[in-house]
PDB file of N, CA and C in Angstrom:
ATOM      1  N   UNK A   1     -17.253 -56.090  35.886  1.00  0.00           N
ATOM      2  CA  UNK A   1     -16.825 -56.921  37.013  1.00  0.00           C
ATOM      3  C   UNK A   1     -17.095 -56.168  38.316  1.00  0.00           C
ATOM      4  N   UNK A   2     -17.524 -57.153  39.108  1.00  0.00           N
ATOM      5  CA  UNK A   2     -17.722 -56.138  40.645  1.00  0.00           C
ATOM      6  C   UNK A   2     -16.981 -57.352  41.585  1.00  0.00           C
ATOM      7  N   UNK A   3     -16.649 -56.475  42.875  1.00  0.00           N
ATOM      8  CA  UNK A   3     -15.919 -56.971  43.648  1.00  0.00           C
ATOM      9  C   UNK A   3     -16.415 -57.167  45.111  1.00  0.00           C
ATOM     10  N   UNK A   4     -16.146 -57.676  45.737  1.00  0.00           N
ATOM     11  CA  UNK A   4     -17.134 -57.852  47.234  1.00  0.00           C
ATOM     12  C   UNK A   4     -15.791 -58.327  48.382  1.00  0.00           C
ATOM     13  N   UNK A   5     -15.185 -57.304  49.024  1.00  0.00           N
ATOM     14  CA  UNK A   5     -14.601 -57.508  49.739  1.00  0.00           C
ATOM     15  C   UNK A   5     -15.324 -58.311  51.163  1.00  0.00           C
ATOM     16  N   UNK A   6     -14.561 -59.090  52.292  1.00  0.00           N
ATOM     17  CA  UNK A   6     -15.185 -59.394  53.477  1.00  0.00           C
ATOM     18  C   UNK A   6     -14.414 -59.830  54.174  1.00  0.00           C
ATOM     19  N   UNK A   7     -14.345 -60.058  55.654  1.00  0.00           N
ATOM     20  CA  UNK A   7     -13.656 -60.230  56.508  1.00  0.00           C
ATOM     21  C   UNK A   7     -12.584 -59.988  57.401  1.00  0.00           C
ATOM     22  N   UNK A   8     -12.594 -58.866  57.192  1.00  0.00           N
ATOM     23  CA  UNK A   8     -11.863 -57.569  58.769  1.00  0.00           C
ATOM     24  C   UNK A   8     -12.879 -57.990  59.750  1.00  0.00           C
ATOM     25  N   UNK A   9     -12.047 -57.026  60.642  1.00  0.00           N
ATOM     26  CA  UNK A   9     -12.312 -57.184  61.791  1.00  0.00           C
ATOM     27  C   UNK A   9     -11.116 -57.024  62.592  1.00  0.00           C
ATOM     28  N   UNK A  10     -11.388 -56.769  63.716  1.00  0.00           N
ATOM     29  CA  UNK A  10     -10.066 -56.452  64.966  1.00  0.00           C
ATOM     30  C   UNK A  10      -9.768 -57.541  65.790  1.00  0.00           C
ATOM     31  N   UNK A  11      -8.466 -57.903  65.612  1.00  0.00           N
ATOM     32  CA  UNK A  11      -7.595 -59.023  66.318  1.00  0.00           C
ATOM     33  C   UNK A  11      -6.479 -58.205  67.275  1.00  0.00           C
ATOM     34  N   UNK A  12      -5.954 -59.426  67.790  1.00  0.00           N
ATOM     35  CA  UNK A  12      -4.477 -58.645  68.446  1.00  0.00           C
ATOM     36  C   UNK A  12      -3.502 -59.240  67.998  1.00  0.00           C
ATOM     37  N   UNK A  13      -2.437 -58.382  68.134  1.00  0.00           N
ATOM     38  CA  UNK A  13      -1.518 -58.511  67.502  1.00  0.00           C
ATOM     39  C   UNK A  13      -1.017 -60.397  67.498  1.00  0.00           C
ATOM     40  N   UNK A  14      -0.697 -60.381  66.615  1.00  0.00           N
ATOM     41  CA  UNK A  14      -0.309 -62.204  66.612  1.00  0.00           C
ATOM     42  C   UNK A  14      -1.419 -63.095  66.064  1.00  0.00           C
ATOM     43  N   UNK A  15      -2.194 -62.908  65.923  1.00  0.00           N
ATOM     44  CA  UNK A  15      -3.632 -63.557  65.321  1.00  0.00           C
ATOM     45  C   UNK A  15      -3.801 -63.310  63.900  1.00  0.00           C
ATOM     46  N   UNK A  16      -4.917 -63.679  63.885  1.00  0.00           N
ATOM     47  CA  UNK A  16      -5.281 -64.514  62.246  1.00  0.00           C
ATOM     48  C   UNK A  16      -6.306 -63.766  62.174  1.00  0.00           C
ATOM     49  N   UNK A  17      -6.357 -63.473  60.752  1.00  0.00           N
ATOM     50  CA  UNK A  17      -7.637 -62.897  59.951  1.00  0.00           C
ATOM     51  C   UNK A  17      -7.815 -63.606  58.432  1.00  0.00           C
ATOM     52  N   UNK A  18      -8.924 -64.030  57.744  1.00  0.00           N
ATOM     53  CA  UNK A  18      -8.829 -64.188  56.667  1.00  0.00           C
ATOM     54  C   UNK A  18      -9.769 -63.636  55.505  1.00  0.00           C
ATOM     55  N   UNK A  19      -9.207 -63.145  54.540  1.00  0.00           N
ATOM     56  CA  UNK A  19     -10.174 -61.962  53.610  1.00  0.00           C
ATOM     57  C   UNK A  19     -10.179 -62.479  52.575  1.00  0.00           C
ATOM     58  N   UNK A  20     -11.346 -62.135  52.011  1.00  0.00           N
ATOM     59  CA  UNK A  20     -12.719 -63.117  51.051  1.00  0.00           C
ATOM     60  C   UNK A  20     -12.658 -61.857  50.072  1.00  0.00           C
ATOM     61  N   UNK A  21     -12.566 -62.511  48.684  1.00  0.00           N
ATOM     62  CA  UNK A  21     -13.006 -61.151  47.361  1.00  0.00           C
ATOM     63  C   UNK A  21     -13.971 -61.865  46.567  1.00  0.00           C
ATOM     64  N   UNK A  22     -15.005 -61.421  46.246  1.00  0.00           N
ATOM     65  CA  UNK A  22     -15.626 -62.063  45.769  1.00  0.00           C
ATOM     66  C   UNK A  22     -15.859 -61.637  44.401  1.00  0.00           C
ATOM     67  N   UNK A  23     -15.312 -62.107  43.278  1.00  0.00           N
ATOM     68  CA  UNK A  23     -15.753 -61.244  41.669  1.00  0.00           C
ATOM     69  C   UNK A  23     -17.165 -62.026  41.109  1.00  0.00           C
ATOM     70  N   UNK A  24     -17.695 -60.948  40.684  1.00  0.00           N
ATOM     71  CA  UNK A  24     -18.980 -61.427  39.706  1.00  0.00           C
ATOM     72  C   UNK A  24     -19.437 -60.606  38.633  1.00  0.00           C
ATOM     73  N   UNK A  25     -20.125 -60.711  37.689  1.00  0.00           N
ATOM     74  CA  UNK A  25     -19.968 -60.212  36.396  1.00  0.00           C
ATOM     75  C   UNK A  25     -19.259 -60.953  35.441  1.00  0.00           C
ATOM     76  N   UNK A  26     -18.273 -60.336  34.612  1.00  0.00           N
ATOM     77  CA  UNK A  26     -17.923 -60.577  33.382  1.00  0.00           C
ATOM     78  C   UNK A  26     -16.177 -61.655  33.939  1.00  0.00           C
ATOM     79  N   UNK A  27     -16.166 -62.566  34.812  1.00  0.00           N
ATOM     80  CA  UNK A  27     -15.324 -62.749  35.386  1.00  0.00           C
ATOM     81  C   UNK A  27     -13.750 -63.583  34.711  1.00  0.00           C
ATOM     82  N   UNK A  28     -14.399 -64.175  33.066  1.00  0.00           N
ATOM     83  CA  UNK A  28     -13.837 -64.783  32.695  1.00  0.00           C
ATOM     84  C   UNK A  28     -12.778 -63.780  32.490  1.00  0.00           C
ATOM     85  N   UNK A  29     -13.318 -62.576  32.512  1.00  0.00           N
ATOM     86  CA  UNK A  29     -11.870 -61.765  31.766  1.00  0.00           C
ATOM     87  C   UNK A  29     -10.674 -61.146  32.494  1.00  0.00           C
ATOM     88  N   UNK A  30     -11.127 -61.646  34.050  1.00  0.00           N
ATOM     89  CA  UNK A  30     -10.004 -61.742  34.743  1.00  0.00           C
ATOM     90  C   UNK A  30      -8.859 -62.655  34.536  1.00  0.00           C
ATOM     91  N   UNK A  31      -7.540 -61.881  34.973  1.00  0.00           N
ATOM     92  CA  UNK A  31      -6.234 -62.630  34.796  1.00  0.00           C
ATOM     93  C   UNK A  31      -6.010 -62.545  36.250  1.00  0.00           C
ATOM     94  N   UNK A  32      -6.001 -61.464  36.497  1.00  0.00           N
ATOM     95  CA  UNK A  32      -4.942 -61.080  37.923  1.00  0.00           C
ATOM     96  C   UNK A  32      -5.902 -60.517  39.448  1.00  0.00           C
ATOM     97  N   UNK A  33      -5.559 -61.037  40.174  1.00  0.00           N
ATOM     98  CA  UNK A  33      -6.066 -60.566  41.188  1.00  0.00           C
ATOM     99  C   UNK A  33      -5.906 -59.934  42.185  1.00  0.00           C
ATOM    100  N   UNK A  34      -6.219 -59.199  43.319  1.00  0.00           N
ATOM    101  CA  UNK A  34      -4.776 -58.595  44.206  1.00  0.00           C
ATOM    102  C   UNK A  34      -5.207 -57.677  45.568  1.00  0.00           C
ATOM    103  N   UNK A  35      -4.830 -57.727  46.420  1.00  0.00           N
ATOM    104  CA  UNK A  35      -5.245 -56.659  47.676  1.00  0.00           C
ATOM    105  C   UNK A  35      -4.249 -55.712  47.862  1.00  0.00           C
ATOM    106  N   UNK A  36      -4.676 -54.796  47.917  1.00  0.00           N
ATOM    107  CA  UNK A  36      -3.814 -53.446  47.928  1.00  0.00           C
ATOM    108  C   UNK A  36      -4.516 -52.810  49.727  1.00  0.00           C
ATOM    109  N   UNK A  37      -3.434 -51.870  50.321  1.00  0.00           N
ATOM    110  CA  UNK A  37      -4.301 -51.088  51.580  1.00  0.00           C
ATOM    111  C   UNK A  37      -3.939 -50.003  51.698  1.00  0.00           C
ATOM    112  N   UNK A  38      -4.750 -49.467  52.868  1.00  0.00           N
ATOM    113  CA  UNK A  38      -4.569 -47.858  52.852  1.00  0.00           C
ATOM    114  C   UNK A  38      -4.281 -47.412  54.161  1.00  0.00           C
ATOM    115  N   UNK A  39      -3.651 -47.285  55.011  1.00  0.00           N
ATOM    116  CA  UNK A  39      -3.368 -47.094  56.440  1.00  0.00           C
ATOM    117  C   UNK A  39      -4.126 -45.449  56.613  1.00  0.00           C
ATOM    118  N   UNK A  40      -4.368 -45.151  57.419  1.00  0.00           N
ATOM    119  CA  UNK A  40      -4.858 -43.623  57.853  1.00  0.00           C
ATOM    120  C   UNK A  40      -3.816 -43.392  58.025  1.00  0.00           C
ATOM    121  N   UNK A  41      -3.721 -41.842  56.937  1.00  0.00           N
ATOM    122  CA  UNK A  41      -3.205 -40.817  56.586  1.00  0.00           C
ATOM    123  C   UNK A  41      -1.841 -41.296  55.043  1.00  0.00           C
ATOM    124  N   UNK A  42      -1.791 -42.746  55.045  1.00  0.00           N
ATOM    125  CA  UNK A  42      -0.793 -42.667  54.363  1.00  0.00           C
ATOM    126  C   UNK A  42      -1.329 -43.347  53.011  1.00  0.00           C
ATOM    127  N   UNK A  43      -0.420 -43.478  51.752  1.00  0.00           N
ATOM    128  CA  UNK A  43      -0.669 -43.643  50.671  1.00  0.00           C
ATOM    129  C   UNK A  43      -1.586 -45.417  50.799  1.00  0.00           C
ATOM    130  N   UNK A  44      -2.022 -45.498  49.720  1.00  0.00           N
ATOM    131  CA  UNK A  44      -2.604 -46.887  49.021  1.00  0.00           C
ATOM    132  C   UNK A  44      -1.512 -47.836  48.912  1.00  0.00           C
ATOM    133  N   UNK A  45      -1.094 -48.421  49.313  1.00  0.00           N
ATOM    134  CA  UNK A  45       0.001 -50.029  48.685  1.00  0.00           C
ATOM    135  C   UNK A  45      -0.438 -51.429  48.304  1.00  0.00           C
ATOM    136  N   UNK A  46       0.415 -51.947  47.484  1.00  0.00           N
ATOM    137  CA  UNK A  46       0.307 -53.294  47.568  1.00  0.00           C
ATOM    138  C   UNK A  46       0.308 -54.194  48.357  1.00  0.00           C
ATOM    139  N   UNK A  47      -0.166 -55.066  47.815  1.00  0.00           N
ATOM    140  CA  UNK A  47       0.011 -56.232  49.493  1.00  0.00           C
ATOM    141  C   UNK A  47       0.220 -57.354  48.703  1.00  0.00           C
ATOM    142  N   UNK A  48      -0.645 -58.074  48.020  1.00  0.00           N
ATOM    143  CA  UNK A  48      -0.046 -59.039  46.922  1.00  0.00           C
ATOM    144  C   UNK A  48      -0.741 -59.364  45.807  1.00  0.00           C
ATOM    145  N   UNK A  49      -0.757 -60.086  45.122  1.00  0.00           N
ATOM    146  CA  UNK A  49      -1.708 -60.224  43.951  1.00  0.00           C
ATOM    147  C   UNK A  49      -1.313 -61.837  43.781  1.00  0.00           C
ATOM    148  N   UNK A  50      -2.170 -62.553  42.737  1.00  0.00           N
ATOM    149  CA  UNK A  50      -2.424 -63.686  42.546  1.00  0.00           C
ATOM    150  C   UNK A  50      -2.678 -63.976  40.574  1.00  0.00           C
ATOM    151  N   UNK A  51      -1.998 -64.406  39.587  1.00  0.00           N
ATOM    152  CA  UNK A  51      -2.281 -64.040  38.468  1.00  0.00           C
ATOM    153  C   UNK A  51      -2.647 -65.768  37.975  1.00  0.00           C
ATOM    154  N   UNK A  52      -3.515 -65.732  37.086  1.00  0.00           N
ATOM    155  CA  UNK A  52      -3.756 -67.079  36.814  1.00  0.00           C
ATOM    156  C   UNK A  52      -3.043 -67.656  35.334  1.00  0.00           C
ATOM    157  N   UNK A  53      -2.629 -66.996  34.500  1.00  0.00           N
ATOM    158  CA  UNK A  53      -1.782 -67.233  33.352  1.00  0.00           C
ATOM    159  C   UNK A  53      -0.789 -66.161  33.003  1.00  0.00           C
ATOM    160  N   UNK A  54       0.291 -66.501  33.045  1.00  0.00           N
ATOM    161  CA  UNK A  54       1.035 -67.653  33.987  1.00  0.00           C
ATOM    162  C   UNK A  54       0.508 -67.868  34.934  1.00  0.00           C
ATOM    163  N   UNK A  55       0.706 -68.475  36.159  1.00  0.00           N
ATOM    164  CA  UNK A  55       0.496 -68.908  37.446  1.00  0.00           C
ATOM    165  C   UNK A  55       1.709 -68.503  38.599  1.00  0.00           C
ATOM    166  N   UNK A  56       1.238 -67.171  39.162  1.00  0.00           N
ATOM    167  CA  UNK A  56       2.029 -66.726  40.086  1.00  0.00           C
ATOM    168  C   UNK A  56       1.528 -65.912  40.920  1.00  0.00           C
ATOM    169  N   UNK A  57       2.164 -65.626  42.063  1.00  0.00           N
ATOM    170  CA  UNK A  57       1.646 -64.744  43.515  1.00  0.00           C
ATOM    171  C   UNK A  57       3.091 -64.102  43.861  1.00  0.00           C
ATOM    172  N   UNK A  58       2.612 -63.076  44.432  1.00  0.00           N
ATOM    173  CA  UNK A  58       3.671 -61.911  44.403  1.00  0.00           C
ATOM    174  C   UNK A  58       3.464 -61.299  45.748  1.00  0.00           C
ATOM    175  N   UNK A  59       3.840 -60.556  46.570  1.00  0.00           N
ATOM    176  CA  UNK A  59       3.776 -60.440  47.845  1.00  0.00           C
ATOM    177  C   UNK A  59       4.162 -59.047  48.239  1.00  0.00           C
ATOM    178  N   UNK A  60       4.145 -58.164  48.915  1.00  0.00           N
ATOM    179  CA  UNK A  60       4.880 -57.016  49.276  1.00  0.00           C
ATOM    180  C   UNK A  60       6.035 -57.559  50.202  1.00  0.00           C
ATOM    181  N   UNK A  61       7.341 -56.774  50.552  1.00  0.00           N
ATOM    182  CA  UNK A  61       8.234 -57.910  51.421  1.00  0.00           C
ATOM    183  C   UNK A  61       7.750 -57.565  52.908  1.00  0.00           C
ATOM    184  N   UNK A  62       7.023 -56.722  53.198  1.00  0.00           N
ATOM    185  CA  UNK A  62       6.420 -56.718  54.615  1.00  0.00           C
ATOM    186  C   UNK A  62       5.375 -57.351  54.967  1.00  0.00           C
ATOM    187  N   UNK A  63       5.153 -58.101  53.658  1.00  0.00           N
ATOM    188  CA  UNK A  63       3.964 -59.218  54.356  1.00  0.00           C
ATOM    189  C   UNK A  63       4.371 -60.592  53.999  1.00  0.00           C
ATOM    190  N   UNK A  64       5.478 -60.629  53.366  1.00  0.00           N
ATOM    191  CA  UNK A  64       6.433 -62.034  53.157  1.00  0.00           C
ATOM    192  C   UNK A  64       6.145 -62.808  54.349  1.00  0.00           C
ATOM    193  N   UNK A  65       5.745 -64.494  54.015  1.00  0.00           N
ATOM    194  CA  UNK A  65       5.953 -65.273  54.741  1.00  0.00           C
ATOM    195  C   UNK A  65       4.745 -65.525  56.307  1.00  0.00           C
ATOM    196  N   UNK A  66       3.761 -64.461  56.009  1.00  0.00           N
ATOM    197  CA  UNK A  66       2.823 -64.110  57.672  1.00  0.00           C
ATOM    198  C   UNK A  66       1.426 -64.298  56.613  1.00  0.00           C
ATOM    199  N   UNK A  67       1.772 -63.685  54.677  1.00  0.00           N
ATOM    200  CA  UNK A  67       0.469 -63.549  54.472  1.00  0.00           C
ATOM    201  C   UNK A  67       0.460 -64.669  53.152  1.00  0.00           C
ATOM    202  N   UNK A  68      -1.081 -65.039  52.820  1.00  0.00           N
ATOM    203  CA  UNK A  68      -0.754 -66.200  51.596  1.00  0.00           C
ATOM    204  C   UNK A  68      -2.193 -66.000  50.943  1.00  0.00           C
ATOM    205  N   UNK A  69      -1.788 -65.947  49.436  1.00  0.00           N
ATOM    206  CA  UNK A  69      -3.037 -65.594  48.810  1.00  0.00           C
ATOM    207  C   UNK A  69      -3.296 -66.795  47.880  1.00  0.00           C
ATOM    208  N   UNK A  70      -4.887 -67.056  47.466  1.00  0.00           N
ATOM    209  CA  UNK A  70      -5.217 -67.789  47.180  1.00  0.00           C
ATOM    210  C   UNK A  70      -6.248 -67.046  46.132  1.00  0.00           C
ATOM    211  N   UNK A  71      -6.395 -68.261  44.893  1.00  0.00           N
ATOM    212  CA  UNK A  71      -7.556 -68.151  44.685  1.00  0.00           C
ATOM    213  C   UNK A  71      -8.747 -69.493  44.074  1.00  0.00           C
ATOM    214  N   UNK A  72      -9.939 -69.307  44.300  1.00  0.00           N
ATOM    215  CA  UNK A  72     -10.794 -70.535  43.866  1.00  0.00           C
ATOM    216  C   UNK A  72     -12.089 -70.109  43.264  1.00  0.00           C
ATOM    217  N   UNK A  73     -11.485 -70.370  41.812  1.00  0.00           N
ATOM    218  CA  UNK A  73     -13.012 -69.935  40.922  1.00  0.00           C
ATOM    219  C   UNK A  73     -13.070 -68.163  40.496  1.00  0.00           C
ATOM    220  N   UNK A  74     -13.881 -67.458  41.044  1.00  0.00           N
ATOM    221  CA  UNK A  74     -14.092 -66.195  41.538  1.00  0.00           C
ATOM    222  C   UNK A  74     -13.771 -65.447  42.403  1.00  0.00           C
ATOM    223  N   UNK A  75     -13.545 -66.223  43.428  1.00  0.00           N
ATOM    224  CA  UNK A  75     -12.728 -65.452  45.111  1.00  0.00           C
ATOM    225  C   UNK A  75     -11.566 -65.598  45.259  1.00  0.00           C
ATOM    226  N   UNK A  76     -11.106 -64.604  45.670  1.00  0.00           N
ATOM    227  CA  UNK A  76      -9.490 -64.181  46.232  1.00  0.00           C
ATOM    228  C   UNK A  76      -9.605 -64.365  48.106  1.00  0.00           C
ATOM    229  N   UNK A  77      -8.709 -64.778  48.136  1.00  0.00           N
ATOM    230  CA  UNK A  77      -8.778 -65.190  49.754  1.00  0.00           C
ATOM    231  C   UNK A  77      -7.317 -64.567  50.251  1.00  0.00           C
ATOM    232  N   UNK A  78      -6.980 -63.870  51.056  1.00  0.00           N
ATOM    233  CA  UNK A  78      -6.036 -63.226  52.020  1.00  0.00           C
ATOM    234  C   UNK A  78      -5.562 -63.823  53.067  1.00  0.00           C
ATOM    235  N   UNK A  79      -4.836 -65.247  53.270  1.00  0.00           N
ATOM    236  CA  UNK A  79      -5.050 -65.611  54.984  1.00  0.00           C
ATOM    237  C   UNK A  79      -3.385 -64.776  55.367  1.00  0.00           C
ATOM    238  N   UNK A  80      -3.989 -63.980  56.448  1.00  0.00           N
ATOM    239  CA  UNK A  80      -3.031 -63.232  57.139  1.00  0.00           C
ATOM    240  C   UNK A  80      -2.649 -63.636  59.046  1.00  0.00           C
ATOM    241  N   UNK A  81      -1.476 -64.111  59.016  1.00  0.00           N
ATOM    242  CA  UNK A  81      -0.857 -64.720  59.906  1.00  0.00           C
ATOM    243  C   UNK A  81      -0.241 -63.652  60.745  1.00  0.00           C
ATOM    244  N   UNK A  82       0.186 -64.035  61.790  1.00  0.00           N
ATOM    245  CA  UNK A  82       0.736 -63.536  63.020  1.00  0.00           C
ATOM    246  C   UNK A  82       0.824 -61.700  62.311  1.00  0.00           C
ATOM    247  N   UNK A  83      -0.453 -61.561  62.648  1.00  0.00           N
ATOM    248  CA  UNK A  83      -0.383 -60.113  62.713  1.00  0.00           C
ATOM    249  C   UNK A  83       0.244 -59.519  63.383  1.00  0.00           C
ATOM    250  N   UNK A  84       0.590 -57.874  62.993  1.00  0.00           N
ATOM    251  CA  UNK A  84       1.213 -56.725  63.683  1.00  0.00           C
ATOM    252  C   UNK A  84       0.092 -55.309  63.645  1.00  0.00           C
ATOM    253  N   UNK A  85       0.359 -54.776  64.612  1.00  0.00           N
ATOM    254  CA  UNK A  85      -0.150 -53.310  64.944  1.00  0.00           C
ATOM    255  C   UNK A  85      -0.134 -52.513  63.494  1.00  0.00           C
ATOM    256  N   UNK A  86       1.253 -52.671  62.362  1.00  0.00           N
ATOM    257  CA  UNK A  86       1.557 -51.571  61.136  1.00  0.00           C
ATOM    258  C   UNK A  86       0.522 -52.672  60.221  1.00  0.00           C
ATOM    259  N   UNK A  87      -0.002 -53.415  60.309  1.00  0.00           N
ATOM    260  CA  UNK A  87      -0.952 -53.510  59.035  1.00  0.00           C
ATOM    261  C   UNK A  87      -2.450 -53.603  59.515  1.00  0.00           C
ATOM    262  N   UNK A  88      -2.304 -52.826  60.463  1.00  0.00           N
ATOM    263  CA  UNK A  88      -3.787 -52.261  60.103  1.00  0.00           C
ATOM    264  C   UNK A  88      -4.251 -51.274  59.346  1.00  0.00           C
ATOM    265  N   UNK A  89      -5.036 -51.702  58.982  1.00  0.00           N
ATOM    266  CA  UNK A  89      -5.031 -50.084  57.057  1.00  0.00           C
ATOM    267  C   UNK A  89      -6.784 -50.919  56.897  1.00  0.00           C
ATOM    268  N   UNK A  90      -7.613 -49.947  55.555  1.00  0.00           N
ATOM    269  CA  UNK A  90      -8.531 -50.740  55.207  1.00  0.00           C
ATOM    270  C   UNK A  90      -7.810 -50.986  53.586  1.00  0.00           C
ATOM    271  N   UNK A  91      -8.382 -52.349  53.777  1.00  0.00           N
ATOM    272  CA  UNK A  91      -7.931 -53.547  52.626  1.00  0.00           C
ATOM    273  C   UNK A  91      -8.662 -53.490  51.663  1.00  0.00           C
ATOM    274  N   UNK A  92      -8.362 -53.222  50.581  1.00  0.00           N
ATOM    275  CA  UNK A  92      -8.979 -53.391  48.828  1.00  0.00           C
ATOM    276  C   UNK A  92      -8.544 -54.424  48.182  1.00  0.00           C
ATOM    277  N   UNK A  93      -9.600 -55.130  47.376  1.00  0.00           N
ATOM    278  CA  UNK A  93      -9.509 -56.022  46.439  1.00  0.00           C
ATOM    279  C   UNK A  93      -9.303 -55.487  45.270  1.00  0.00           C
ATOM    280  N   UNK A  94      -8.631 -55.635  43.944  1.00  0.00           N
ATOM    281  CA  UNK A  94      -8.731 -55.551  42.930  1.00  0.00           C
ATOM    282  C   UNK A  94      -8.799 -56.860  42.124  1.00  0.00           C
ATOM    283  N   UNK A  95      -8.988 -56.054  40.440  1.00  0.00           N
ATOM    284  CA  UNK A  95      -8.747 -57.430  39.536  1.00  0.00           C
ATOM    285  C   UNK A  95      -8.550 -56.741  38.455  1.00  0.00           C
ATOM    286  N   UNK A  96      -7.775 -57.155  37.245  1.00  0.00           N
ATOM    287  CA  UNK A  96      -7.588 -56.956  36.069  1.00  0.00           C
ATOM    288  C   UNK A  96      -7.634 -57.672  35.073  1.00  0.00           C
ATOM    289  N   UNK A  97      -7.700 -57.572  34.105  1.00  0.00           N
ATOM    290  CA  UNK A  97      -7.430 -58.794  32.973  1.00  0.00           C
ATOM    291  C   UNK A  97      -6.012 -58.959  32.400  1.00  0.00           C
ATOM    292  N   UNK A  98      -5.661 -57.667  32.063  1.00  0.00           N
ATOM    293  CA  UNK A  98      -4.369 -58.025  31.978  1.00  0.00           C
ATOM    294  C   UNK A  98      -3.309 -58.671  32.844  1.00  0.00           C
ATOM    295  N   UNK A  99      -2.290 -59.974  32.851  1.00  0.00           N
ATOM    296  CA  UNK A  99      -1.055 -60.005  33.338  1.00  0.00           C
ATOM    297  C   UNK A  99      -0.558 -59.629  33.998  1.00  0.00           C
ATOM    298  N   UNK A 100       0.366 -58.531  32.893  1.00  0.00           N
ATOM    299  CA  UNK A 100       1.131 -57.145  33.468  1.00  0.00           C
ATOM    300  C   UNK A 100       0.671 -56.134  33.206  1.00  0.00           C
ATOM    301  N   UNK A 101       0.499 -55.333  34.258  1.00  0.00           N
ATOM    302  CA  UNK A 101       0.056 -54.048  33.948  1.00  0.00           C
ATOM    303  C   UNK A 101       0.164 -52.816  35.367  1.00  0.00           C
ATOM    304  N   UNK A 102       0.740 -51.914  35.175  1.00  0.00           N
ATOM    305  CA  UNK A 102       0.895 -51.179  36.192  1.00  0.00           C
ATOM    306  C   UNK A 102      -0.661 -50.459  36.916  1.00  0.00           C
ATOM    307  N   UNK A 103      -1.585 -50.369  36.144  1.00  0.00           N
ATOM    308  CA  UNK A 103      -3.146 -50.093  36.655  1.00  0.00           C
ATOM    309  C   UNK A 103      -3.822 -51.491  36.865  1.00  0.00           C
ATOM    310  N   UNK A 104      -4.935 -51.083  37.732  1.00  0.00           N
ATOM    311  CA  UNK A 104      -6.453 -52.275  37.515  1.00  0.00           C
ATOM    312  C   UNK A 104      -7.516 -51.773  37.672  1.00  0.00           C
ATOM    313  N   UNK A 105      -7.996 -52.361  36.998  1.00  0.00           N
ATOM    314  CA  UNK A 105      -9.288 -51.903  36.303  1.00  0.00           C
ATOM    315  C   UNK A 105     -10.448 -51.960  37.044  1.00  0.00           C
ATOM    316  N   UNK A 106     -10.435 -52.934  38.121  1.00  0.00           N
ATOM    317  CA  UNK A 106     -11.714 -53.423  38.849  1.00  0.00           C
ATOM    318  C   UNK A 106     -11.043 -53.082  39.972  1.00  0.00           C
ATOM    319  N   UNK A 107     -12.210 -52.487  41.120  1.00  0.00           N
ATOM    320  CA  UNK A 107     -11.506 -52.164  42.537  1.00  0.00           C
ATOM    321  C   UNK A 107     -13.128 -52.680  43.273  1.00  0.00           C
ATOM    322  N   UNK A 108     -12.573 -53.420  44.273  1.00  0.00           N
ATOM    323  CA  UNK A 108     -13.957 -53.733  45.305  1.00  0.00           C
ATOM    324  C   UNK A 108     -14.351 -52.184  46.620  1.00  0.00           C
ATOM    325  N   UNK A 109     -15.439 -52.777  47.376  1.00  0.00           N
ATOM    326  CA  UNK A 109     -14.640 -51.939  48.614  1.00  0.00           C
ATOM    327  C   UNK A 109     -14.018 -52.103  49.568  1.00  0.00           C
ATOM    328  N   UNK A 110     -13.278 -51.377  50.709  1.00  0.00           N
ATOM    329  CA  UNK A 110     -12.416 -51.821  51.495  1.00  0.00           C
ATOM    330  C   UNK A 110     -12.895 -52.779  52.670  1.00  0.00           C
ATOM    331  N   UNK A 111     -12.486 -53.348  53.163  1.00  0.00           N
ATOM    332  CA  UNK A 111     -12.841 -53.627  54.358  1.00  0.00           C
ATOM    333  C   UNK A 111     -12.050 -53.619  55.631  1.00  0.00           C
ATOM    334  N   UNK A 112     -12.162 -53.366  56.774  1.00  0.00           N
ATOM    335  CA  UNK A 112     -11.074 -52.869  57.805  1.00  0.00           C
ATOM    336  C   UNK A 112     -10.404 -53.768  58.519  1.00  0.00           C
ATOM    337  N   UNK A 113      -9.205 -53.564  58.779  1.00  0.00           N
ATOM    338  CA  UNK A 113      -8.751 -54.644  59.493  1.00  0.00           C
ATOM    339  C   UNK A 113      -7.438 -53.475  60.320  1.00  0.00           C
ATOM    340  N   UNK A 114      -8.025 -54.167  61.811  1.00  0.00           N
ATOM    341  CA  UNK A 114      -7.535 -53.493  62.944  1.00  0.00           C
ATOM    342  C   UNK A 114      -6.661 -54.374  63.572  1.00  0.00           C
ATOM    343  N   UNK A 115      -5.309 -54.430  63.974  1.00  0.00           N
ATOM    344  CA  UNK A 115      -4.305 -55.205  64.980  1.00  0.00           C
ATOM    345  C   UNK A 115      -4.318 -54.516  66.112  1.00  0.00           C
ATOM    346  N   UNK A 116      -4.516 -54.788  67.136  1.00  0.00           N
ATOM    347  CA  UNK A 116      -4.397 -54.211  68.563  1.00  0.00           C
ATOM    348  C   UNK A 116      -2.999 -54.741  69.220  1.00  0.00           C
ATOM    349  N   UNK A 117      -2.347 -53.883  69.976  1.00  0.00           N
ATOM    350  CA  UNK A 117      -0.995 -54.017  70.727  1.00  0.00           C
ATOM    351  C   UNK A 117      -1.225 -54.839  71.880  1.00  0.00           C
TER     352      UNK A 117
END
């Protein structure tokens, strides 16, 4: 499976961005999908994921309610609402097959996303 992150870019604070994952390869054997980020200097986190059996989306609580994930077919979509200055980080796609699972297996590359004050 490969992954194709897209759509960073620098907004200001309060604005809209929306991020595109694109899986291709072996895709049926995805279950779960998910963007994780990385702020300069600080650890990797979650942000949310999207699982297709069951059918559920999961959220970090600092992006509750501003961010909403989607998916259609192969692509994972990110639409991120009234941005802030603290989530600018560069953004990773993942995917897994498994459900549940504390690892994933498939990682795209990042793409950047900048909030200005």
């Amino acid at each position: 499976v490969q992954l194709q992150a897209s759509g960073g870019g620098l907004v200001q604070s309060g604005g809209s961005l929306r991020l595109a994952c694109a899986a291709s390869g072996s895709i049926f054997s995805i279950n779960r999908m998910g963007w994780f980020r990385q702020a300069l200097g600080k650890e990797r986190e979650f942000v949310s994921s999207i699982r297709r059996n069951p059918y559920t989306t999961t959220y970090a609580d600092s992006v509750k309610g501003r961010f909403t994930i989607s998916r259609d077919k192969n692509t994972v979509y990110l639409q991120m609402n009234s941005l802030k200055p603290d989530d600018t980080a560069v953004y990773y796609c993942a995917a897994d097959a498994l459900a549940n699972s504390a690892s994933w297996n498939y990682w795209g590359q990042g793409t950047q996303v900048t909030v200005s004050s």
